[in-house]
C-alpha atoms as a PDB file:
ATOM      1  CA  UNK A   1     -16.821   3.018   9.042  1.00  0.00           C
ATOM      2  CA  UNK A   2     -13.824   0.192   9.452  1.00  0.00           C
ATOM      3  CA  UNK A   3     -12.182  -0.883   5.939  1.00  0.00           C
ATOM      4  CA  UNK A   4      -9.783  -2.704   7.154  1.00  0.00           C
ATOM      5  CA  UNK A   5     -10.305  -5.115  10.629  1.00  0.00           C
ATOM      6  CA  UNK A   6      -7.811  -7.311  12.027  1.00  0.00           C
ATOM      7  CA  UNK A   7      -8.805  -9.564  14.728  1.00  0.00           C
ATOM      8  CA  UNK A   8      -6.013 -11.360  16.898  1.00  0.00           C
ATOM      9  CA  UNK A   9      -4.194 -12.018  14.024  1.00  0.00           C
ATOM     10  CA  UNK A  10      -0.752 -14.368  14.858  1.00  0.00           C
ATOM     11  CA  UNK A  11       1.705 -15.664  12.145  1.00  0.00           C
ATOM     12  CA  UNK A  12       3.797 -17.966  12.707  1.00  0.00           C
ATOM     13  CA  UNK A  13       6.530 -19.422   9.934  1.00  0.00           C
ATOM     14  CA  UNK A  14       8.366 -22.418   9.917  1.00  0.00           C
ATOM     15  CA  UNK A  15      12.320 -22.154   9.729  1.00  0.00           C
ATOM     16  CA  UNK A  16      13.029 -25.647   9.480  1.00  0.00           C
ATOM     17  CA  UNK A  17      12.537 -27.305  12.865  1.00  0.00           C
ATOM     18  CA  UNK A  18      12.289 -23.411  14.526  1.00  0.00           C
ATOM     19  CA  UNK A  19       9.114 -21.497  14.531  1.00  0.00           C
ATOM     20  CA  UNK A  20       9.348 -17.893  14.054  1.00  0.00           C
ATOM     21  CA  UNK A  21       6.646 -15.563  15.180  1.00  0.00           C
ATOM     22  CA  UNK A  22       6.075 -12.971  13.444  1.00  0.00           C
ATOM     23  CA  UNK A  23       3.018 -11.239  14.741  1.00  0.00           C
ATOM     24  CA  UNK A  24       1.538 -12.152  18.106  1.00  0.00           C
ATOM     25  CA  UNK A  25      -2.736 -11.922  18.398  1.00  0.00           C
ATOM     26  CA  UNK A  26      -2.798  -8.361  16.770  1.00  0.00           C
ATOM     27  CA  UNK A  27      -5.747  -6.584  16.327  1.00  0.00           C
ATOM     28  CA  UNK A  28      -6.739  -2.975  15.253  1.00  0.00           C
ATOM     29  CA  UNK A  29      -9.390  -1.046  13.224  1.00  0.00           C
ATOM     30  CA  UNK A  30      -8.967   1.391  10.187  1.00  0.00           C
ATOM     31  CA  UNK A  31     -11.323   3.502   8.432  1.00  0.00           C
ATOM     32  CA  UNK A  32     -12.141   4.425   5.534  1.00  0.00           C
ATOM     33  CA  UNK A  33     -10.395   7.253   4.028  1.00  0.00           C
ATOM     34  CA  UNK A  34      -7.486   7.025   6.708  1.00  0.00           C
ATOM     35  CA  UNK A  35      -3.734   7.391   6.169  1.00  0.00           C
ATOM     36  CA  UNK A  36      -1.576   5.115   8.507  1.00  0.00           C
ATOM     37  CA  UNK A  37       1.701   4.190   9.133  1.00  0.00           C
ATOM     38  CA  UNK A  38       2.630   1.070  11.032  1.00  0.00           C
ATOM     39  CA  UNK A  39       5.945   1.324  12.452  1.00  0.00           C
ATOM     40  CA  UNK A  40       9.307  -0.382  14.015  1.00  0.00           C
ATOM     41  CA  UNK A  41      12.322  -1.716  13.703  1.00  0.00           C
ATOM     42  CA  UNK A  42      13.096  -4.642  10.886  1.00  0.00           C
ATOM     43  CA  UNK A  43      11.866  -7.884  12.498  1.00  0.00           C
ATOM     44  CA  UNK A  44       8.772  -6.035  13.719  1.00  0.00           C
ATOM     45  CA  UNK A  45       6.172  -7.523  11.647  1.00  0.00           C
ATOM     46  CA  UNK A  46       5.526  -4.655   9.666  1.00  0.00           C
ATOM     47  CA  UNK A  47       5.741  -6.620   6.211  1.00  0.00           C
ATOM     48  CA  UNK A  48       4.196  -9.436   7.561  1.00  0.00           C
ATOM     49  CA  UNK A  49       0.964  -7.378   8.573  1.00  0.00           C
ATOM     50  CA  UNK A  50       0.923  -5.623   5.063  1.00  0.00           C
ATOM     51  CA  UNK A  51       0.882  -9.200   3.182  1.00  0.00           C
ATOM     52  CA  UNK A  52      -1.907 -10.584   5.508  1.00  0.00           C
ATOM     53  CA  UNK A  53      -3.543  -7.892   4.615  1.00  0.00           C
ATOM     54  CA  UNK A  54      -3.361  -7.472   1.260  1.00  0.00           C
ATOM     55  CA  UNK A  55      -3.675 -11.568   0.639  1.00  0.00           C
ATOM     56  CA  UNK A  56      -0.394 -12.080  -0.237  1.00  0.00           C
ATOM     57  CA  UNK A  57      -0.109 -14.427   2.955  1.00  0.00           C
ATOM     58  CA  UNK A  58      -2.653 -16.150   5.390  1.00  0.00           C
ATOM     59  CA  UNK A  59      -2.646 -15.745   9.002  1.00  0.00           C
ATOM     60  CA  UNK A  60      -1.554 -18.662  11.610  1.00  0.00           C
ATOM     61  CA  UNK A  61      -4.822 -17.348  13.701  1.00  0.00           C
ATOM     62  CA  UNK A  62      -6.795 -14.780  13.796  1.00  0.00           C
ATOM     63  CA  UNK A  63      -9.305 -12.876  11.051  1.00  0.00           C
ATOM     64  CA  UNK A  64      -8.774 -10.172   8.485  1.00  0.00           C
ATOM     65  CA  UNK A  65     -11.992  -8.256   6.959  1.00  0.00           C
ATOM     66  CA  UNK A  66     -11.053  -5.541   3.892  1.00  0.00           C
ATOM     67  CA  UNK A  67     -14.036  -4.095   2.604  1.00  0.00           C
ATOM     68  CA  UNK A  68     -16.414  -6.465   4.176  1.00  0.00           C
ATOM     69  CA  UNK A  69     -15.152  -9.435   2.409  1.00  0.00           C
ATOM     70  CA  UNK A  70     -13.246 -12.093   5.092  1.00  0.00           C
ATOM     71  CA  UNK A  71      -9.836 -12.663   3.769  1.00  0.00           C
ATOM     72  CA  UNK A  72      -9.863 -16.181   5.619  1.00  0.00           C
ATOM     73  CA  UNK A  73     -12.684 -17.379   3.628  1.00  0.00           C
ATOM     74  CA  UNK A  74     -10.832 -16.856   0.079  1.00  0.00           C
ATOM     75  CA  UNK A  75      -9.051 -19.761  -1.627  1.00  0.00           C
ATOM     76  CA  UNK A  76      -6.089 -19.090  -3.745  1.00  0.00           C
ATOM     77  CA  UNK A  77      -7.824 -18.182  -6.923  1.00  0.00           C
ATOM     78  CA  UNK A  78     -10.091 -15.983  -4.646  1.00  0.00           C
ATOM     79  CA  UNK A  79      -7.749 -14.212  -3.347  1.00  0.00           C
ATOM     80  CA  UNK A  80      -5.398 -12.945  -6.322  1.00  0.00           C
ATOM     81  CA  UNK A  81      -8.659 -11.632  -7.628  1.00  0.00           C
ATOM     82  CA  UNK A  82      -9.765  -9.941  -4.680  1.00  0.00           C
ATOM     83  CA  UNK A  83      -6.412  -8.443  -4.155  1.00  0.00           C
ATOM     84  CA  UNK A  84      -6.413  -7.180  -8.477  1.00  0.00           C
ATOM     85  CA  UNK A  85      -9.112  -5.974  -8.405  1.00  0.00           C
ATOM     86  CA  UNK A  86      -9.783  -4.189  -4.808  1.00  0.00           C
ATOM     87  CA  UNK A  87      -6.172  -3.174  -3.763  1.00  0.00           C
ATOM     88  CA  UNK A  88      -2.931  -1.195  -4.753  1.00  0.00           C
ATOM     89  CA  UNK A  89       0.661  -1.559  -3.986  1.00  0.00           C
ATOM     90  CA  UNK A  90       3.545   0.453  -3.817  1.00  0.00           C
ATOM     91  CA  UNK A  91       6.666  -1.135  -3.417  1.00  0.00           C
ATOM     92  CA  UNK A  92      10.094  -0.028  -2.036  1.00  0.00           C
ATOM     93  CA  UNK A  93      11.565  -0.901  -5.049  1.00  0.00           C
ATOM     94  CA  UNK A  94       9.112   0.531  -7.438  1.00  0.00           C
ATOM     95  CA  UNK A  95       8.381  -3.093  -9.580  1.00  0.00           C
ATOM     96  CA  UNK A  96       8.096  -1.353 -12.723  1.00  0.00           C
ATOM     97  CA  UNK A  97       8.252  -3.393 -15.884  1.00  0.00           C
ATOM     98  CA  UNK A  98      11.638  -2.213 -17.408  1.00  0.00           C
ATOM     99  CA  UNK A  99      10.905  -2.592 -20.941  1.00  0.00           C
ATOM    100  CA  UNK A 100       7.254  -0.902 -21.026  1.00  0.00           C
ATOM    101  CA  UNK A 101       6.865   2.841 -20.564  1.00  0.00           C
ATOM    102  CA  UNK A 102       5.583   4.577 -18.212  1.00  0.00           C
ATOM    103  CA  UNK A 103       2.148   5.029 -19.060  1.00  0.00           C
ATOM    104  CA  UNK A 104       2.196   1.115 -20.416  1.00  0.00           C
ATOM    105  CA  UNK A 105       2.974   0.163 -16.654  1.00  0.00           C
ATOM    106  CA  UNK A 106       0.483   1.980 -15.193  1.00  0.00           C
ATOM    107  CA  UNK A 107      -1.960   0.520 -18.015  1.00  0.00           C
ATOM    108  CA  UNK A 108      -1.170  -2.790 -17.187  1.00  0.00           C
ATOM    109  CA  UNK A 109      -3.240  -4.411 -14.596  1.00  0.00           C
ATOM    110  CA  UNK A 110      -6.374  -2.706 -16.408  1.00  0.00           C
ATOM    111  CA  UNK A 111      -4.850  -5.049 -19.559  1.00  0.00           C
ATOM    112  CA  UNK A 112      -4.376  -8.107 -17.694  1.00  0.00           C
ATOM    113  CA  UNK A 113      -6.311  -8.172 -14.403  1.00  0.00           C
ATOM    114  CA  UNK A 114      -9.402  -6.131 -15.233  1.00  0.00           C
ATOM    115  CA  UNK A 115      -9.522  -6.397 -18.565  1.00  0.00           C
ATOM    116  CA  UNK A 116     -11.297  -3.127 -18.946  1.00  0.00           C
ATOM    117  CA  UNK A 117     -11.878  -1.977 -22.390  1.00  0.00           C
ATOM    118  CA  UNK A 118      -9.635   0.341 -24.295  1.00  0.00           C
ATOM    119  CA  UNK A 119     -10.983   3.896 -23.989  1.00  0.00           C
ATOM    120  CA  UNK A 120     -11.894   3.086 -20.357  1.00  0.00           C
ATOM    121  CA  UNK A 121      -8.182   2.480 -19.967  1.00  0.00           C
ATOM    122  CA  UNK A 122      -6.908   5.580 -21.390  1.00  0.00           C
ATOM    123  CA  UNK A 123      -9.205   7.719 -19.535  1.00  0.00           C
ATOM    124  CA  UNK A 124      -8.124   6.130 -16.079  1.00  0.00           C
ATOM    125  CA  UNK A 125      -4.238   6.102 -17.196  1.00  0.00           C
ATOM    126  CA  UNK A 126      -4.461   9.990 -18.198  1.00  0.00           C
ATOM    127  CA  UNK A 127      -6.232  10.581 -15.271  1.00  0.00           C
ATOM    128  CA  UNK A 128      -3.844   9.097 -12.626  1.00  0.00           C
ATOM    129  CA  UNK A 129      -0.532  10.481 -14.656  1.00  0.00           C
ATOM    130  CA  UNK A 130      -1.494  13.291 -14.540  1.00  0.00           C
ATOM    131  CA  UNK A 131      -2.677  13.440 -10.873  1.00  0.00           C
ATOM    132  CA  UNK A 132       0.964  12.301 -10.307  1.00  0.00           C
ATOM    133  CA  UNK A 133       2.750  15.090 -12.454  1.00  0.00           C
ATOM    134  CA  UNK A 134       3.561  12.608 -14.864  1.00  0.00           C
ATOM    135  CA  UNK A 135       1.993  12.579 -17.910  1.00  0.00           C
ATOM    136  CA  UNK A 136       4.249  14.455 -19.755  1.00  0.00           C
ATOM    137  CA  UNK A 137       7.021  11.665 -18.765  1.00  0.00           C
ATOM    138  CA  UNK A 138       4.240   8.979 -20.053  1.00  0.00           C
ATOM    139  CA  UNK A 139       6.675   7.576 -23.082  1.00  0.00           C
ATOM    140  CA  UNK A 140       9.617   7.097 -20.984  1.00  0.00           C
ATOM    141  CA  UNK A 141      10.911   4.200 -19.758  1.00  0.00           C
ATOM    142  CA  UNK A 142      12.049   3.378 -15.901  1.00  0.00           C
ATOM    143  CA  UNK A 143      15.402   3.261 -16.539  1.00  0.00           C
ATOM    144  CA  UNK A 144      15.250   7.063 -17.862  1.00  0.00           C
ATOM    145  CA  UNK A 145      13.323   8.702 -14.970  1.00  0.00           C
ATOM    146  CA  UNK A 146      14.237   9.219 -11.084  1.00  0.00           C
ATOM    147  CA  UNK A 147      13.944   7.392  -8.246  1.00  0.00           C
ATOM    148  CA  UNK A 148      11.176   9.484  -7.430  1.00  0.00           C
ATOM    149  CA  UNK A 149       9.946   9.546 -10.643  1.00  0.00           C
ATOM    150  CA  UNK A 150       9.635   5.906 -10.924  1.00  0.00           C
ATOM    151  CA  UNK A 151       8.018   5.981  -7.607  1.00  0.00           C
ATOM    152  CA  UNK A 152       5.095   8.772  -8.686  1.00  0.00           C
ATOM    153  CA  UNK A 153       4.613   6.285 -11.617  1.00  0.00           C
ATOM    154  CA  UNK A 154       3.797   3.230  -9.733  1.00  0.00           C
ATOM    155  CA  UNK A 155       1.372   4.901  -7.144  1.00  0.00           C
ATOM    156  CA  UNK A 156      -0.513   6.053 -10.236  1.00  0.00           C
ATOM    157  CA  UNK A 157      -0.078   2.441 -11.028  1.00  0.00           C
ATOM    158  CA  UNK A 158      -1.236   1.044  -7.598  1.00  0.00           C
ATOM    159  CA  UNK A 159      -4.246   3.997  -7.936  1.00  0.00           C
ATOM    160  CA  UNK A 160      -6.051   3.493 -11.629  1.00  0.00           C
ATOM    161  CA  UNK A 161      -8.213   0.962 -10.758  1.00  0.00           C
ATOM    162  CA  UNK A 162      -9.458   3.058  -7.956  1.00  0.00           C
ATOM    163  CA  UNK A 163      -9.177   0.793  -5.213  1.00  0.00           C
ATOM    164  CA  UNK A 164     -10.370   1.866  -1.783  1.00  0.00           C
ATOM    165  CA  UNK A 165      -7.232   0.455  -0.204  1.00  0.00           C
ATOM    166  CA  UNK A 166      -3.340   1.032  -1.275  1.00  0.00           C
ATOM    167  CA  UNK A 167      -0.906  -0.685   0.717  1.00  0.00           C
ATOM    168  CA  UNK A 168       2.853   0.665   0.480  1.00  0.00           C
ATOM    169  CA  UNK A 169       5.800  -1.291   1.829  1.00  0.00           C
ATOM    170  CA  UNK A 170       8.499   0.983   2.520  1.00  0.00           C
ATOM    171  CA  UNK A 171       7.694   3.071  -0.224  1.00  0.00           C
ATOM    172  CA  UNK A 172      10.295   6.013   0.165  1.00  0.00           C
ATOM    173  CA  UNK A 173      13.130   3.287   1.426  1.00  0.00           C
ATOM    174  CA  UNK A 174      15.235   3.938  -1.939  1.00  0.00           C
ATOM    175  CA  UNK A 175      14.455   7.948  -2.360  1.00  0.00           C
ATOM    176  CA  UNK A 176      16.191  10.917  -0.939  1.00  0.00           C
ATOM    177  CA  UNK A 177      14.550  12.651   1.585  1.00  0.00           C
ATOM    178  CA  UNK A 178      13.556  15.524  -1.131  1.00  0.00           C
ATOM    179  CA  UNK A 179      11.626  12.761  -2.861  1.00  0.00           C
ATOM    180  CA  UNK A 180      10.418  10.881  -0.556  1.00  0.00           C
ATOM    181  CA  UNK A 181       8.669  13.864   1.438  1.00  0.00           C
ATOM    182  CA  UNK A 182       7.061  14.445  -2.273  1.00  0.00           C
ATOM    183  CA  UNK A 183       6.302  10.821  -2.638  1.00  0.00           C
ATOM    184  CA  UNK A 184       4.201  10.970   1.072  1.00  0.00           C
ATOM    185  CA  UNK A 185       2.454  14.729   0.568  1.00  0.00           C
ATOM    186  CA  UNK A 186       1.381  12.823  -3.343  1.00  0.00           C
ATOM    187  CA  UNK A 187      -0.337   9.949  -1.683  1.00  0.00           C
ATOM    188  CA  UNK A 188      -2.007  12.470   1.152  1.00  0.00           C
ATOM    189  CA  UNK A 189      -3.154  14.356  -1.951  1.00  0.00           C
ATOM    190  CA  UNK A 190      -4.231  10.922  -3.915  1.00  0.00           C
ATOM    191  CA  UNK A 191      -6.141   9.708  -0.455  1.00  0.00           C
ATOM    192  CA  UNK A 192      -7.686  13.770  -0.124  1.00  0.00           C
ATOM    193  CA  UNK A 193      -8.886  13.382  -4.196  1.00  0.00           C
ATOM    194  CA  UNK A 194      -9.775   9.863  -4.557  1.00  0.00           C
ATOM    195  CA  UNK A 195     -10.811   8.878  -0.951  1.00  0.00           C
ATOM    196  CA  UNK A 196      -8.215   6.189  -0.583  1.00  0.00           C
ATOM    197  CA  UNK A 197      -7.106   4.459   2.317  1.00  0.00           C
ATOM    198  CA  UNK A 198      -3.302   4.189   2.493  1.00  0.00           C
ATOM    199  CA  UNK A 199      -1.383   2.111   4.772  1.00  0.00           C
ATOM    200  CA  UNK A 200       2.427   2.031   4.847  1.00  0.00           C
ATOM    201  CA  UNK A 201       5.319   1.174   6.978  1.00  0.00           C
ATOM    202  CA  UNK A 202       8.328   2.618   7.560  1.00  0.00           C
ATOM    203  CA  UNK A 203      10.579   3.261  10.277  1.00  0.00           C
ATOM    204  CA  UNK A 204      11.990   6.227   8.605  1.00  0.00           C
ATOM    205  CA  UNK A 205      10.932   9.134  11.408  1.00  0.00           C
ATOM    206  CA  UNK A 206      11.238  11.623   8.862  1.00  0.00           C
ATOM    207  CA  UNK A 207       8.113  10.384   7.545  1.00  0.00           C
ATOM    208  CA  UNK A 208       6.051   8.916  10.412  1.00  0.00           C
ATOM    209  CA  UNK A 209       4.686  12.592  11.215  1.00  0.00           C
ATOM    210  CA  UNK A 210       2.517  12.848   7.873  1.00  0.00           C
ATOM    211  CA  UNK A 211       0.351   9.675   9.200  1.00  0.00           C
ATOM    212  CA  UNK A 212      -2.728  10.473  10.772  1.00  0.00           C
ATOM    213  CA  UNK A 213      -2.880   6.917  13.121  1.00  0.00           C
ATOM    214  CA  UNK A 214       0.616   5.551  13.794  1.00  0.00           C
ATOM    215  CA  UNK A 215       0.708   1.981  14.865  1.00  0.00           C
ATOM    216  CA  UNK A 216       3.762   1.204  16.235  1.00  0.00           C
ATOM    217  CA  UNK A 217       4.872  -2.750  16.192  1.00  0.00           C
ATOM    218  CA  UNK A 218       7.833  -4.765  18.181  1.00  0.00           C
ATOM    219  CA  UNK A 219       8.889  -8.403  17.940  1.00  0.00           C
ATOM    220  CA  UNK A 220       5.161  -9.432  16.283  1.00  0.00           C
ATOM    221  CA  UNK A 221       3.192  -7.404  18.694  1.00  0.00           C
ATOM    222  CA  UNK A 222       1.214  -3.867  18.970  1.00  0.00           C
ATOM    223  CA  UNK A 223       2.729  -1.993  21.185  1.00  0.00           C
ATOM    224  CA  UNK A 224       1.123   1.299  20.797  1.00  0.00           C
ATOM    225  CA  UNK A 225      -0.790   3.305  18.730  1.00  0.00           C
ATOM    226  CA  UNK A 226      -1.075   7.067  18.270  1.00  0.00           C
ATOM    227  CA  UNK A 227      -3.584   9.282  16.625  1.00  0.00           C
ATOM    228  CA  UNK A 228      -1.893  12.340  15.193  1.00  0.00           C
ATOM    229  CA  UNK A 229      -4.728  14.588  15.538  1.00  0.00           C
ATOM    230  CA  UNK A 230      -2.801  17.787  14.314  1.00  0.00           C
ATOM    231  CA  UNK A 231      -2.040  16.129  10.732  1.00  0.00           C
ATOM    232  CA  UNK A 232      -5.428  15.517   9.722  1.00  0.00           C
ATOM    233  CA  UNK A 233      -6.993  18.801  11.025  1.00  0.00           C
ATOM    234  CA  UNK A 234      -4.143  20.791   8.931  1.00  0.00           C
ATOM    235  CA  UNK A 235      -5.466  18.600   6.237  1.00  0.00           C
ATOM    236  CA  UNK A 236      -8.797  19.026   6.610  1.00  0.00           C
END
């Protein structure tokens, strides 16, 4: 079953009097319980995609489904509570709030966006930390844990309100290779456990081989897309 559709989906941005196009009538189908990369070179549209898709942008033309629910069809109100509640991010450069702790960070959007009640909460945070390896780290601040560290810490974030969707945008671009092969075999693990569907880009090669569909994008457009068959049956 599709969780994710994109139908002929354009964007188009206004640079003063130029227009910049940054994706050209794309369209492609992910499933549930997938891990995907989309991939190329800066300028592709990679970031552009991610933010259509996780309502952080609308599309020039086109149609984006998530979970059944038509992204074009959601005002602005709409849509920050479809994307709170429904979907996860991972960020490149972690986003962590520097002066709460760990597990306060990862607490957060349960606080402010679900406002889920407090034992609820501290189930879910435990959970997730400790899913991540880092429960034990759950008092310390950002500035006194790792690159990788931080990194764990806000896909636990992006995970406790168990969306079916986590969308990662460069997520290993500020790690060492050590740590960001740990970073990618945690969210395989995460997406194995919890069922999520995670989407990332990259065009770090390193890490393009752990995907199980690579889409690979070029000056707006899909230009090719490869199913790594060999990944998901050694993960199977």
């Amino acid at each position: 079953m599709s969780l994710v559709e994109v139908t002929k989906v354009s964007r188009v941005y206004q640079m003063g009097e130029v227009e910049v196009l940054a994706l050209r009538d794309v369209s492609l189908s992910i499933e549930e319980a997938a891990f995907v990369s989309l991939v190329g070179p800066s300028g592709s549209g990679k970031t552009t995609l991610l933010n259509l898709m996780g309502c952080l942008d609308r599309p020039t033309a086109g149609e984006i489904t998530v979970d059944g629910q038509k992204l074009n069809d959601l005002n602005r109100r709409e849509a920050a509570n479809f994307r709170g509640r429904r979907l996860g991010f991972v960020f490149q450069n972690f986003s962590l709030i520097p002066v709460l702790t760990a597990r306060e960070n990862v607490e957060y959007p349960l606080i402010m966006v679900m406002n889920r009640p407090r034992d609820e909460r501290e189930k879910a945070v435990k959970e997730v930390l400790e899913a991540v390896g880092m429960w034990e780290m759950r008092n310390k601040r950002p500035a006194q844990l790792s690159g990788g560290q931080m990194q764990r810490v806000a896909v636990a974030r992006a995970l406790v309100g168990r969306p079916k969707l986590v969308l990662a945008d460069e997520p290993t671009a500020n790690l060492d290779f050590k740590s960001a092969s740990m970073v990618i075999r945690l969210m395989r693990k995460m997406k194995d456990n919890f069922g999520t569907t995670f989407i990332f880009s990259t065009h770090d090669p390193r890490i393009v081989g752990e995907a199980e569909v690579i889409y690979r994008l070029d000056d707006g457009k899909l230009i090719g897309t490869e199913q790594n068959s060999g990944r998901r049956q050694n993960n199977d």
